[in-house]
C-alpha atoms as a PDB file:
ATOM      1  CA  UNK A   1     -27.592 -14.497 -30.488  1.00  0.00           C
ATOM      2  CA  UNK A   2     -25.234 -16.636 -28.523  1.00  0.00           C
ATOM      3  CA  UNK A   3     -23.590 -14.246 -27.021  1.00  0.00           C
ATOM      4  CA  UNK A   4     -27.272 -12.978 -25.741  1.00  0.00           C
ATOM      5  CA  UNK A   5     -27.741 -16.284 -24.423  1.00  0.00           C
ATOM      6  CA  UNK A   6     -24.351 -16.625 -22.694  1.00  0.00           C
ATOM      7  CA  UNK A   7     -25.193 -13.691 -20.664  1.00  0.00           C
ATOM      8  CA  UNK A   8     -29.058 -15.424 -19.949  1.00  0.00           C
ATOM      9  CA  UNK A   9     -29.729 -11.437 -21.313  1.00  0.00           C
ATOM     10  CA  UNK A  10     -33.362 -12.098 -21.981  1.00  0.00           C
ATOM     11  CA  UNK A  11     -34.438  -8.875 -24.015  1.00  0.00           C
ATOM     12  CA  UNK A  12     -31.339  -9.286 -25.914  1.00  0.00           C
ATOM     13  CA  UNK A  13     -32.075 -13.032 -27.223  1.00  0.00           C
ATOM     14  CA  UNK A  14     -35.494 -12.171 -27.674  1.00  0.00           C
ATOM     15  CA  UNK A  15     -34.180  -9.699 -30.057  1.00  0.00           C
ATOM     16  CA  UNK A  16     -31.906 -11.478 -31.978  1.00  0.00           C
ATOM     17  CA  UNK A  17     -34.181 -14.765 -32.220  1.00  0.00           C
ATOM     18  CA  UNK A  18     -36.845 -12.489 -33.957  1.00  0.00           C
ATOM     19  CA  UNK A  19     -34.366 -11.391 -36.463  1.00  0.00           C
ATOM     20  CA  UNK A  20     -33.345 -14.866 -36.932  1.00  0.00           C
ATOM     21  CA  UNK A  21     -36.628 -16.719 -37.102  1.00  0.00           C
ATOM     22  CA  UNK A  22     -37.485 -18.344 -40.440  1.00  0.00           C
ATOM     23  CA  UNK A  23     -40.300 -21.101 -41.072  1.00  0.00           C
ATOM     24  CA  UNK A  24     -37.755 -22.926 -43.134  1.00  0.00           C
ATOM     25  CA  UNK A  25     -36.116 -23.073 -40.378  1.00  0.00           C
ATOM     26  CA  UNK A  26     -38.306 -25.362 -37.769  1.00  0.00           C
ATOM     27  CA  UNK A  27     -36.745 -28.714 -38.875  1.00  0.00           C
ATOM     28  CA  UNK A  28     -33.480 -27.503 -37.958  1.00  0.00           C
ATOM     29  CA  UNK A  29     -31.752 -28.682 -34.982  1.00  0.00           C
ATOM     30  CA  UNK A  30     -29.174 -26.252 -34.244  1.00  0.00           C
ATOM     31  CA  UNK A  31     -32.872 -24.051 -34.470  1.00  0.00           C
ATOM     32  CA  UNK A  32     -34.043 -25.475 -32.479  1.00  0.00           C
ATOM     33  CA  UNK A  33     -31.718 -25.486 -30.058  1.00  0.00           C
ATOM     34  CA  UNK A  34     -31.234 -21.894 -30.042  1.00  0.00           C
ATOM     35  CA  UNK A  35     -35.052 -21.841 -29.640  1.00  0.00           C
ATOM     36  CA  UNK A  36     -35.220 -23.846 -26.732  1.00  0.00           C
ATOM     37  CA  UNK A  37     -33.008 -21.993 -24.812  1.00  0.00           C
ATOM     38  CA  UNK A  38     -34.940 -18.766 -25.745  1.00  0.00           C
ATOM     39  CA  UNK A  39     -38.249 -20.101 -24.673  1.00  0.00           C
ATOM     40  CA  UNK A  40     -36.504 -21.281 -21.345  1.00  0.00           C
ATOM     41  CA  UNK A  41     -34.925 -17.452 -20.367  1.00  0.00           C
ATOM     42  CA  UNK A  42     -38.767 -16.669 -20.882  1.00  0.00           C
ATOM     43  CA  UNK A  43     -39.530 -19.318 -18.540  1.00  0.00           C
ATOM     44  CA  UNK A  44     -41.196 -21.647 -20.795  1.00  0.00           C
ATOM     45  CA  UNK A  45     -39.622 -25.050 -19.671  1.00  0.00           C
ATOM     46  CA  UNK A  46     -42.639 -26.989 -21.789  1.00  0.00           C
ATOM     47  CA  UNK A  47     -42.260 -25.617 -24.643  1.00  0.00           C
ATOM     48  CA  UNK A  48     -38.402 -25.600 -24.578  1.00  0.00           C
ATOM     49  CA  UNK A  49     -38.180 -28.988 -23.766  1.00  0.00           C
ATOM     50  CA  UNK A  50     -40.665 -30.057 -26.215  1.00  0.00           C
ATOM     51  CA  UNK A  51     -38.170 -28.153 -28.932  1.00  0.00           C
ATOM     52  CA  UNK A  52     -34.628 -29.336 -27.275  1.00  0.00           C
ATOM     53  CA  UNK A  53     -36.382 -33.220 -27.284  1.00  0.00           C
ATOM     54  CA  UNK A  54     -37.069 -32.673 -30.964  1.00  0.00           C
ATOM     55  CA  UNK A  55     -33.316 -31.878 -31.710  1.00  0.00           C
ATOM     56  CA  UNK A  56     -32.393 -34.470 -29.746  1.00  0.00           C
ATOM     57  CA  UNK A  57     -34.568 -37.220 -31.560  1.00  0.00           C
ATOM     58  CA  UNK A  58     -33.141 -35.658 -34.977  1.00  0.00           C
ATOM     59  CA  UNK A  59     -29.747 -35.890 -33.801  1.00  0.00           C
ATOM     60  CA  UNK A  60     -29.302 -38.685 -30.808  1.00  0.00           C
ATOM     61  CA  UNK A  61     -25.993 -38.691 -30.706  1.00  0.00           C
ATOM     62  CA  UNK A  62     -25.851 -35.157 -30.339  1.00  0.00           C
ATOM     63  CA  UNK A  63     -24.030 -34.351 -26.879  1.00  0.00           C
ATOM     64  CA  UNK A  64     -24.455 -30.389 -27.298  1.00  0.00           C
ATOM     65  CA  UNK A  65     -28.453 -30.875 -27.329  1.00  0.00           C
ATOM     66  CA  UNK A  66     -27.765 -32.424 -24.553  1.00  0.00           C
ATOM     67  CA  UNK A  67     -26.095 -29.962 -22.500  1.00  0.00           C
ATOM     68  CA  UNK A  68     -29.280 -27.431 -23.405  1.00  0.00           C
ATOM     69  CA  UNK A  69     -31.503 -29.717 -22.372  1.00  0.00           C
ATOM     70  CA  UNK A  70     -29.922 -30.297 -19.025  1.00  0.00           C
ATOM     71  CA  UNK A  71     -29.394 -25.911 -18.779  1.00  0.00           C
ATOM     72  CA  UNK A  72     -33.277 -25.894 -18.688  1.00  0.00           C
ATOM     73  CA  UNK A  73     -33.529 -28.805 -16.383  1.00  0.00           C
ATOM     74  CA  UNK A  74     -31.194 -26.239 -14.071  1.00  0.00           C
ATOM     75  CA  UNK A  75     -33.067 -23.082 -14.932  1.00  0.00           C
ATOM     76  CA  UNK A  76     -36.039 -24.787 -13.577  1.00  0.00           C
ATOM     77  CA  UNK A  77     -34.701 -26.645 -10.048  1.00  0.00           C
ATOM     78  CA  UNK A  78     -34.865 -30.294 -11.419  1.00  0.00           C
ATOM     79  CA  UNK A  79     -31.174 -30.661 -10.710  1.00  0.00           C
ATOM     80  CA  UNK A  80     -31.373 -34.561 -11.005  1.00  0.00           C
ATOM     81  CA  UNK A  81     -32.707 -34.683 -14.034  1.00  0.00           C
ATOM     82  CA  UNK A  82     -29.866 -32.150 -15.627  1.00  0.00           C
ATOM     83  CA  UNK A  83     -27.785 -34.211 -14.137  1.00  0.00           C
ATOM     84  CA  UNK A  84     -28.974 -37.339 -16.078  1.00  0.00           C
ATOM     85  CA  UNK A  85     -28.566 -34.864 -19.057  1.00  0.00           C
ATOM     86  CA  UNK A  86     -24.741 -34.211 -18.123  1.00  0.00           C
ATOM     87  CA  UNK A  87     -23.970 -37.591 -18.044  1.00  0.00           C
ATOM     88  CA  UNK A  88     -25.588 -38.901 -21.285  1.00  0.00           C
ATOM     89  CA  UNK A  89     -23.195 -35.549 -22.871  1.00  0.00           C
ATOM     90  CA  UNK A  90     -20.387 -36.939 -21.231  1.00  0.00           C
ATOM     91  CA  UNK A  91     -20.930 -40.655 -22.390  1.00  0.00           C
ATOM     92  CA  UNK A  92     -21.509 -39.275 -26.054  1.00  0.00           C
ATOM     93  CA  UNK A  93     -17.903 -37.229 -25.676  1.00  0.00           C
ATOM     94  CA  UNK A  94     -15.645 -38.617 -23.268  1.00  0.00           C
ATOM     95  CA  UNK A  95     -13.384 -35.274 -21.926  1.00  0.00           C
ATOM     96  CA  UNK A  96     -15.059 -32.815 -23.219  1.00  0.00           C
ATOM     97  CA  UNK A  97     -14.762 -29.858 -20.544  1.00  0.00           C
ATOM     98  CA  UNK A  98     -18.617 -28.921 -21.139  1.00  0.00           C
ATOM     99  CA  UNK A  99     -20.629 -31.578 -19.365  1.00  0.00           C
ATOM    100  CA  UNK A 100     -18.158 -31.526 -16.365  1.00  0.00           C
ATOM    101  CA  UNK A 101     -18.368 -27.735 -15.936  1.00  0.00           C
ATOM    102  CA  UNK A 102     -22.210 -28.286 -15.662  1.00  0.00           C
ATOM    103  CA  UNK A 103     -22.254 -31.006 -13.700  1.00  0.00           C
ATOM    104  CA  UNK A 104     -20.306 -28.797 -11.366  1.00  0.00           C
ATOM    105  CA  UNK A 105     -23.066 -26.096 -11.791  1.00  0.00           C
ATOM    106  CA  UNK A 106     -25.693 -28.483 -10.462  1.00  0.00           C
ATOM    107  CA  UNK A 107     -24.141 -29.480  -7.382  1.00  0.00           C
ATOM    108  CA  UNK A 108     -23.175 -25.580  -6.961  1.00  0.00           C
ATOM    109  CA  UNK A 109     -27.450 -24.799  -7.444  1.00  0.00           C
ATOM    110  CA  UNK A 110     -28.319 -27.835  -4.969  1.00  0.00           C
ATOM    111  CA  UNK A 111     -26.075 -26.632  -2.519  1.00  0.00           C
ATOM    112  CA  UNK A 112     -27.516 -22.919  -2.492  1.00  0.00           C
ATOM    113  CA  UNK A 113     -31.418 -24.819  -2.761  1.00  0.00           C
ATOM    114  CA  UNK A 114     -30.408 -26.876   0.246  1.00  0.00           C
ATOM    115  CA  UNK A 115     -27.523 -24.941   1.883  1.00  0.00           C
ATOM    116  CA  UNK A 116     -25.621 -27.883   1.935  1.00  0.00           C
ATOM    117  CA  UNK A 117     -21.522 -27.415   2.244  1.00  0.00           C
ATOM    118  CA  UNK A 118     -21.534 -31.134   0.814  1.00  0.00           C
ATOM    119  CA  UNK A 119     -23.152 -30.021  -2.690  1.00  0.00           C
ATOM    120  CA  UNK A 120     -20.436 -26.764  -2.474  1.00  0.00           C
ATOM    121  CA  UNK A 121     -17.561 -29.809  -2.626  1.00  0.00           C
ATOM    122  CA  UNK A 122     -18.432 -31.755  -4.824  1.00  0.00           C
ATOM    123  CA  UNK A 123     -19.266 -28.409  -7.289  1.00  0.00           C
ATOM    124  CA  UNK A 124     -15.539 -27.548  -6.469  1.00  0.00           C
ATOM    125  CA  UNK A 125     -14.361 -30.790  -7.111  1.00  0.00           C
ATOM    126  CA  UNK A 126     -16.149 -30.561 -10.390  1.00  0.00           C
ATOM    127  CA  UNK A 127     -15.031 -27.269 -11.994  1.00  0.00           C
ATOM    128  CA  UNK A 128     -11.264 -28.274 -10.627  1.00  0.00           C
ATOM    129  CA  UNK A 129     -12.097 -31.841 -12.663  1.00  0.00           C
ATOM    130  CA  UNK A 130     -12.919 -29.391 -15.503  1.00  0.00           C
ATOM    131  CA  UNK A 131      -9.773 -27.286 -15.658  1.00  0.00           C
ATOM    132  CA  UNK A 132      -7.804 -30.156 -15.483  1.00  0.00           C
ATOM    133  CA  UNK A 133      -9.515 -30.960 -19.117  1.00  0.00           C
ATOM    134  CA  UNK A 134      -9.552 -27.604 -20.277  1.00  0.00           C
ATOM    135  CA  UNK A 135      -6.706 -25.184 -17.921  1.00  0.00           C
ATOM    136  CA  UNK A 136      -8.012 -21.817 -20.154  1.00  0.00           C
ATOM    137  CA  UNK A 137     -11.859 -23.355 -18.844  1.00  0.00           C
ATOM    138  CA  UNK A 138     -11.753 -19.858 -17.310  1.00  0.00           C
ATOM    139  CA  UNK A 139     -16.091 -20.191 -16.214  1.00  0.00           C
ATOM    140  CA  UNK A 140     -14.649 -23.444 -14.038  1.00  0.00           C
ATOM    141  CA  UNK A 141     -12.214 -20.996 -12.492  1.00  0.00           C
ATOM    142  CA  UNK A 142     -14.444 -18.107 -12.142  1.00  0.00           C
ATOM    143  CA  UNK A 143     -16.971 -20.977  -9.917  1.00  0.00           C
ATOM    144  CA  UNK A 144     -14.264 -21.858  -7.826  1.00  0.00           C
ATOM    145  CA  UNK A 145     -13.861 -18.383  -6.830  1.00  0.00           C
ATOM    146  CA  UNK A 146     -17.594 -18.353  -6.396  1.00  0.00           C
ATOM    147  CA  UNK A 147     -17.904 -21.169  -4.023  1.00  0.00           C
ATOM    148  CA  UNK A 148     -15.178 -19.419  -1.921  1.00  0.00           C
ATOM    149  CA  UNK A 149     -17.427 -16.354  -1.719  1.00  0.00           C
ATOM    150  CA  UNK A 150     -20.229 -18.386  -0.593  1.00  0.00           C
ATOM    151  CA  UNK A 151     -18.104 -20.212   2.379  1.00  0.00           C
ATOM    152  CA  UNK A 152     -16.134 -16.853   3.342  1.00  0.00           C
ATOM    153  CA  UNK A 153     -12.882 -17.606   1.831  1.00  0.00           C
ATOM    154  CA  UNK A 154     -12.315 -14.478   0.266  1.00  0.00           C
ATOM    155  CA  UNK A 155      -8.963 -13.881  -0.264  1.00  0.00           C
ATOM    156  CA  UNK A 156      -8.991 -17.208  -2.163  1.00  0.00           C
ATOM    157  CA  UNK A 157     -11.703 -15.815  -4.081  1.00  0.00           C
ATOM    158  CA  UNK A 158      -9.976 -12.687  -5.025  1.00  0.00           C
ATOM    159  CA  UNK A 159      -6.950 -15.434  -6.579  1.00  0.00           C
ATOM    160  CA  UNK A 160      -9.752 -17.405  -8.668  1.00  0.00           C
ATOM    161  CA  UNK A 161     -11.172 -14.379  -9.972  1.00  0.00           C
ATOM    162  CA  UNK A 162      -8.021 -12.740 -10.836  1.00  0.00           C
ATOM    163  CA  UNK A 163      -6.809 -15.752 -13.053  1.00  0.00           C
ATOM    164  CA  UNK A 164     -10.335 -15.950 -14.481  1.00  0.00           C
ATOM    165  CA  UNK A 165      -9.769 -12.603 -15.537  1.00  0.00           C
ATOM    166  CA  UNK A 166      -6.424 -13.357 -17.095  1.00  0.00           C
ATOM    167  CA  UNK A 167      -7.734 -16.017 -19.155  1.00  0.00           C
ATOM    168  CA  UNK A 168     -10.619 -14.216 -20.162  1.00  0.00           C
ATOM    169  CA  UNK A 169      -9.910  -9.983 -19.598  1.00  0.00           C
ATOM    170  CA  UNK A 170     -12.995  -8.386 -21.559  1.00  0.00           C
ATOM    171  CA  UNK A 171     -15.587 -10.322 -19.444  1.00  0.00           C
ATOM    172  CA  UNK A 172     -17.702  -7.837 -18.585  1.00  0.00           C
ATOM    173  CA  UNK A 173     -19.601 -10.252 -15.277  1.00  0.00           C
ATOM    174  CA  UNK A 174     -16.189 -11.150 -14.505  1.00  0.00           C
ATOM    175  CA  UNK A 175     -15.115  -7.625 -13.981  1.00  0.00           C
ATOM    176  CA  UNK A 176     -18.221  -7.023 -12.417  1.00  0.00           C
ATOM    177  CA  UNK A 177     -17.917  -9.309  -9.774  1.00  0.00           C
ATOM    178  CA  UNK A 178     -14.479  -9.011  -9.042  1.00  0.00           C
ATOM    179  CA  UNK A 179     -15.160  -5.120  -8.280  1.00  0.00           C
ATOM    180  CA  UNK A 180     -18.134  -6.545  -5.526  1.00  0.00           C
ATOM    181  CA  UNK A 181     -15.271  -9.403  -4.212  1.00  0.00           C
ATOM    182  CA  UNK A 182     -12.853  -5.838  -3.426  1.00  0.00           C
ATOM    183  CA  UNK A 183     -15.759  -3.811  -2.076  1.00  0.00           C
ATOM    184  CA  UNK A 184     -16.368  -6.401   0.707  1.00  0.00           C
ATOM    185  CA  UNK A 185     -12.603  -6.713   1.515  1.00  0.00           C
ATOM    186  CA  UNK A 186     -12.862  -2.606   1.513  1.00  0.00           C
ATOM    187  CA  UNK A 187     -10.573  -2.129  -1.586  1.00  0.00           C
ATOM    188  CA  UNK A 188     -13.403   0.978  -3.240  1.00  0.00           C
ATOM    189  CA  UNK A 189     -10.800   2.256  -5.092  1.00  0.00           C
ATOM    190  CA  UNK A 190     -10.585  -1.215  -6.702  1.00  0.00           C
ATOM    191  CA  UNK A 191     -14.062  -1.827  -6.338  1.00  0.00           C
ATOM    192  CA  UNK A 192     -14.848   1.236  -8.547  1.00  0.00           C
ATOM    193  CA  UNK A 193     -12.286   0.197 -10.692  1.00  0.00           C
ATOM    194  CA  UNK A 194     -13.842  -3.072 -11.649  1.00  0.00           C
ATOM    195  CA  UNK A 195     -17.064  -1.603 -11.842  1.00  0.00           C
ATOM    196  CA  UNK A 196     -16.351   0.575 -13.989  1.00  0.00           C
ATOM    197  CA  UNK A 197     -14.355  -1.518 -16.414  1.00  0.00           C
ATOM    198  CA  UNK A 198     -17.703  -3.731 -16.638  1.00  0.00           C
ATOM    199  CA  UNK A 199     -19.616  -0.280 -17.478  1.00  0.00           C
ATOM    200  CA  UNK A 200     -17.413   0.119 -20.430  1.00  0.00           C
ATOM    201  CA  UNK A 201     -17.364  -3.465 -21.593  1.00  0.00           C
ATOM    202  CA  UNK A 202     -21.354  -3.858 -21.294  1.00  0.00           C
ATOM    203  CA  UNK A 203     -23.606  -1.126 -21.207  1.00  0.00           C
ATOM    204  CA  UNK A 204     -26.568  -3.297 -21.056  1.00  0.00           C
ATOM    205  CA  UNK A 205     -26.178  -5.095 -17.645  1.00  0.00           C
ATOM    206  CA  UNK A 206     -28.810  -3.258 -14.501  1.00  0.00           C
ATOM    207  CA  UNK A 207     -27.047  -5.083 -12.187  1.00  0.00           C
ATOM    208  CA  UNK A 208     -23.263  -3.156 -12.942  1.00  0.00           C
ATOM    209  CA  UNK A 209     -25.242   0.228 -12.654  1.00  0.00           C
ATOM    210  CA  UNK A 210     -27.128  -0.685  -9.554  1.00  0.00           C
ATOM    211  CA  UNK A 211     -23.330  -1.815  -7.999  1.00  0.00           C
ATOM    212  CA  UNK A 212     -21.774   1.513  -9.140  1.00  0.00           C
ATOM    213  CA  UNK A 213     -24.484   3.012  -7.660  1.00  0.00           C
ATOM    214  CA  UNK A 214     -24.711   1.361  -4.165  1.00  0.00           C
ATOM    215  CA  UNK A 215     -20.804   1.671  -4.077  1.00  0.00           C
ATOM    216  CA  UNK A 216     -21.219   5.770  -4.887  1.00  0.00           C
ATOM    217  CA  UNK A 217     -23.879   5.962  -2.188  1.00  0.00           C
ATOM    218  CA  UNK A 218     -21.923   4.513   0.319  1.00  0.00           C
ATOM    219  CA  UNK A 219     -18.919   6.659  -0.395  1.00  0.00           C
ATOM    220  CA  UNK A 220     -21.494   9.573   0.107  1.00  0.00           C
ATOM    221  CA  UNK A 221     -21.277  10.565  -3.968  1.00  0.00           C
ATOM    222  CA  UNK A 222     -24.894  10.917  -3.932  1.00  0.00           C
ATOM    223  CA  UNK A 223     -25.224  12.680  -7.142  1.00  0.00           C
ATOM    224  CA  UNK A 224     -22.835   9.810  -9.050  1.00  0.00           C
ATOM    225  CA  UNK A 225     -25.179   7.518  -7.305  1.00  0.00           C
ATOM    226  CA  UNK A 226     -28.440   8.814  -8.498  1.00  0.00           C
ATOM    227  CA  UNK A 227     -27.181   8.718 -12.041  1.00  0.00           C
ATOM    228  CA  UNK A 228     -25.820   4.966 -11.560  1.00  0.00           C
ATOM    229  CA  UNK A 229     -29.228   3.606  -9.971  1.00  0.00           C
ATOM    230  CA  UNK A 230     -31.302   5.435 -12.452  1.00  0.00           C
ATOM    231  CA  UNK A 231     -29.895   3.733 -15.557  1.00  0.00           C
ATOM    232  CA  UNK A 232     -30.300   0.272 -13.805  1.00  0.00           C
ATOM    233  CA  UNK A 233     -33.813   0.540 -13.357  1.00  0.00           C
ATOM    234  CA  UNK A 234     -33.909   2.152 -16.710  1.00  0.00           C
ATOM    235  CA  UNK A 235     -32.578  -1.185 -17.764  1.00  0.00           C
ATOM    236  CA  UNK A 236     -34.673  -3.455 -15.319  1.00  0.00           C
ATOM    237  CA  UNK A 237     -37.604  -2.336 -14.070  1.00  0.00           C
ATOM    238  CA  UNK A 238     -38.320  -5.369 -11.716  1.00  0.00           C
ATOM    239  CA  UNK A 239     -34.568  -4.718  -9.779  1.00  0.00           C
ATOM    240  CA  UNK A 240     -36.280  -3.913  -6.693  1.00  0.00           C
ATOM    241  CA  UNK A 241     -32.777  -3.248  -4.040  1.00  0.00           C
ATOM    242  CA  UNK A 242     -32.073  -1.040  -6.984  1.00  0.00           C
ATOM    243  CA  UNK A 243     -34.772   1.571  -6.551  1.00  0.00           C
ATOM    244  CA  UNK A 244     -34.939   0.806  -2.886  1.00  0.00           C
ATOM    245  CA  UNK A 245     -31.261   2.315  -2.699  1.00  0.00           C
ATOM    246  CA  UNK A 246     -32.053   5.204  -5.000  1.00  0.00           C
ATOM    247  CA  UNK A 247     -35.214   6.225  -2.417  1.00  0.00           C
ATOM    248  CA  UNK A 248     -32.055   6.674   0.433  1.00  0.00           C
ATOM    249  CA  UNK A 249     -29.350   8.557  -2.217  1.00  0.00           C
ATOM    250  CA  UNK A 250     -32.720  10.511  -3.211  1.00  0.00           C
ATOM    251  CA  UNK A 251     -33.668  11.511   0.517  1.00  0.00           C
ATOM    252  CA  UNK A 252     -29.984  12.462   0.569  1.00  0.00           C
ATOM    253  CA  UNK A 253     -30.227  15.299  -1.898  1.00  0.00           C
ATOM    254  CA  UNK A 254     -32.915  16.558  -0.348  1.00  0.00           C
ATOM    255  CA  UNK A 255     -35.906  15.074  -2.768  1.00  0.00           C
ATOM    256  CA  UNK A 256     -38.414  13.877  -0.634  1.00  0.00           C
ATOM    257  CA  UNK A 257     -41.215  13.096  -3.316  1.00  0.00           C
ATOM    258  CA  UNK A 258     -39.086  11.041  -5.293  1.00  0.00           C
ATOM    259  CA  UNK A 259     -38.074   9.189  -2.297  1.00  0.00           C
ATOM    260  CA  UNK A 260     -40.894   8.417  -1.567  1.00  0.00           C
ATOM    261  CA  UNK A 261     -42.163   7.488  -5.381  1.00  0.00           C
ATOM    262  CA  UNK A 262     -38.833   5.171  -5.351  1.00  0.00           C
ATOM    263  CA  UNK A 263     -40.009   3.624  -2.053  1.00  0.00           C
ATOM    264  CA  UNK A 264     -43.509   2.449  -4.145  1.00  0.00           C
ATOM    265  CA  UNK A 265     -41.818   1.560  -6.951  1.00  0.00           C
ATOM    266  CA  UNK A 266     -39.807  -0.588  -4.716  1.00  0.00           C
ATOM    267  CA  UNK A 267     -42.325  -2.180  -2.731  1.00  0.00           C
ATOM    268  CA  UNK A 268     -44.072  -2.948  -6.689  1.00  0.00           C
ATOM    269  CA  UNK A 269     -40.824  -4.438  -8.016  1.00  0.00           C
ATOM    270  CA  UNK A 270     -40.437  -6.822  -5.392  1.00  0.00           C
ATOM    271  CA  UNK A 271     -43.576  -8.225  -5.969  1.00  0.00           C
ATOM    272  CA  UNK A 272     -42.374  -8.620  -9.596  1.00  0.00           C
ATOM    273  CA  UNK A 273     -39.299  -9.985  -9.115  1.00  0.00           C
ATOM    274  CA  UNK A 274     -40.219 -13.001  -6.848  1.00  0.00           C
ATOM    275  CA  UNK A 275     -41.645 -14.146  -9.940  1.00  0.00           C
ATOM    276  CA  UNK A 276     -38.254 -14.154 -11.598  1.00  0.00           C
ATOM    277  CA  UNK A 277     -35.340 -16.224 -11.520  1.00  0.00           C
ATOM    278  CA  UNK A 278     -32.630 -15.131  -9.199  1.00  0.00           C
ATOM    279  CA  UNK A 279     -29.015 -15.253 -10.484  1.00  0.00           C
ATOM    280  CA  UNK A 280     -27.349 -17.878  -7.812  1.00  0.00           C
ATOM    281  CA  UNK A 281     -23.594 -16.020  -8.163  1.00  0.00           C
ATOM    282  CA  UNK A 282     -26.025 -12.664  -7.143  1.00  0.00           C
ATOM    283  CA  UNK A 283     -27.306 -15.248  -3.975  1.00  0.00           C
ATOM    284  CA  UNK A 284     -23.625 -15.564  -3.506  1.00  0.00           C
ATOM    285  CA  UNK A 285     -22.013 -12.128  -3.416  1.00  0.00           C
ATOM    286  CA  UNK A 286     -25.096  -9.687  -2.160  1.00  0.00           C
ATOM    287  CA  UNK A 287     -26.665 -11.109   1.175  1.00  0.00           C
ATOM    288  CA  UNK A 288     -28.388  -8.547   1.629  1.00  0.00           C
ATOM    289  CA  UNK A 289     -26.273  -6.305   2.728  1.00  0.00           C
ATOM    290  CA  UNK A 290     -28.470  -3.371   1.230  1.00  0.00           C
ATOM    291  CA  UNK A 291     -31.471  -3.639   3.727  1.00  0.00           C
ATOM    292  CA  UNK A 292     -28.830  -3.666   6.654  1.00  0.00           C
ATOM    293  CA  UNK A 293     -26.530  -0.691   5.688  1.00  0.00           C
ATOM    294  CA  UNK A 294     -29.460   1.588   3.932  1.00  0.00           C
ATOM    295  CA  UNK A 295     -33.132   2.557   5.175  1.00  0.00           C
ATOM    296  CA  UNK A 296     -35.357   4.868   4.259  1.00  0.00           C
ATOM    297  CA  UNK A 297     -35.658   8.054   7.156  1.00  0.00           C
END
């Protein structure tokens, strides 16, 4: 269940919180907790606030209740009020890596809602703040390297990444990530590497097949590629730049009609998916680079 959350894997909590549900269970705070941030990955912020507030009330002193209630706060663009939520954590447990790291997270969300470079600093200055607390805090170091994505400092990327990966080698996102990072410095030998590595560590994640995929297509493996994008709309039916690539790697082996049926069901996603939340470290490393190096003929 946890580990469904820490991904924000929606279908996968959803699972796991059905298994675990129990009526005995509603007075519980950890319970409630865990059902809060369920409710909020299904974009519920009333209800899980109303059930993170209740946990809170049973347990006022409790600093991880906190933190959840300033993650939906985030999920939901209210950045000052997280904030507020961050601080009481940090008041409640004085150097605890946690509320820092977040805090850190906020300033990294205002400065993509605002593009302001300020917000970037002051996330940096954050998530360093945080590995100074905890130096294995390898999410802190794995921000840093995003924040040098977003202001073009690659190669100083490519050095947070690689010691995020060292403190934390099966992370599947990490690997993921890393492989994009090498892709735009034109390592696709590494790229593919990385990618691949994430394949085998999480078979689950669309957005590692739809990266394998766009990778393949560009290196004109068109029938790897098809096979790559197909799974990740197998796995997410609203990743629109997913099917929108497959129409191109399609029109490439010579399959017109389901070019053209990928080009819909493009078009359809889309619609879907600005109803969704975006991931911000997917803002970060994929500027659209698809709609600029791929079109439909």
């Amino acid at each position: 269940m946890r580990n469904c959350l820490e991904r924000a894997d929606r279908k996968c909590a959803l699972d796991a919180f059905s298994r675990l549900w129990d009526p005995e269970l509603k007075d519980d705070p950890e319970y409630l907790d865990l059902a809060a941030q369920v409710m909020s990955l299904e974009h519920k912020m009333t209800e899980a606030l109303a059930a993170i507030n209740r946990a809170i009330k049973m347990q006022p002193k409790g600093a991880p209740y906190l933190i959840t209630q300033g993650q939906i706060y985030q999920r939901f663009h209210d950045q000052i009020h997280a904030i507020q939520s961050f601080l009481q954590a940090a008041q409640l447990r004085p150097r605890w890596v946690e509320p820092v790291y977040s805090l850190g997270m906020s300033f990294f969300l205002l400065g993509n809602d605002e593009n302001d470079t300020e917000y970037y600093d002051r996330a940096a200055r954050h998530f360093r703040a945080a590995l100074e607390l905890d130096p294995n805090c390898h999410k802190a170091e794995f921000m840093l390297g995003v924040v040098d994505v977003v202001e073009y400092h690659l190669d100083k990327a490519k050095e947070h990444f690689e010691k995020a990966l060292g403190m934390s080698p099966q992370n599947a996102y990490y690997h993921l990530h890393y492989g994009i990072l090498l892709s735009r410095l034109g390592d696709s030998n590494g790229a593919l590497r990385e990618m691949e590595l994430a394949e085998k560590l999480d078979h689950s994640y669309a957005l590692t097949y739809f990266n394998l995929g766009l990778l393949e297509a560009r290196l004109e493996n068109y029938a790897e590629a098809r096979k790559r994008l197909e799974t990740a709309v197998q796995l997410d039916s609203n990743l629109s730049a997913a099917y929108y690539c497959l129409g191109e790697v399609y029109h490439h082996l010579g399959l017109s009609e389901l070019s053209q049926a990928a080009y819909l069901k493009f078009q359809q996603a889309e619609a879907r998916e600005q109803q969704e939340e975006a991931d911000p470290v997917e803002g970060a490393f994929s500027p659209s680079e698809l709609h600029t190096s791929i079109s439909f003929h």
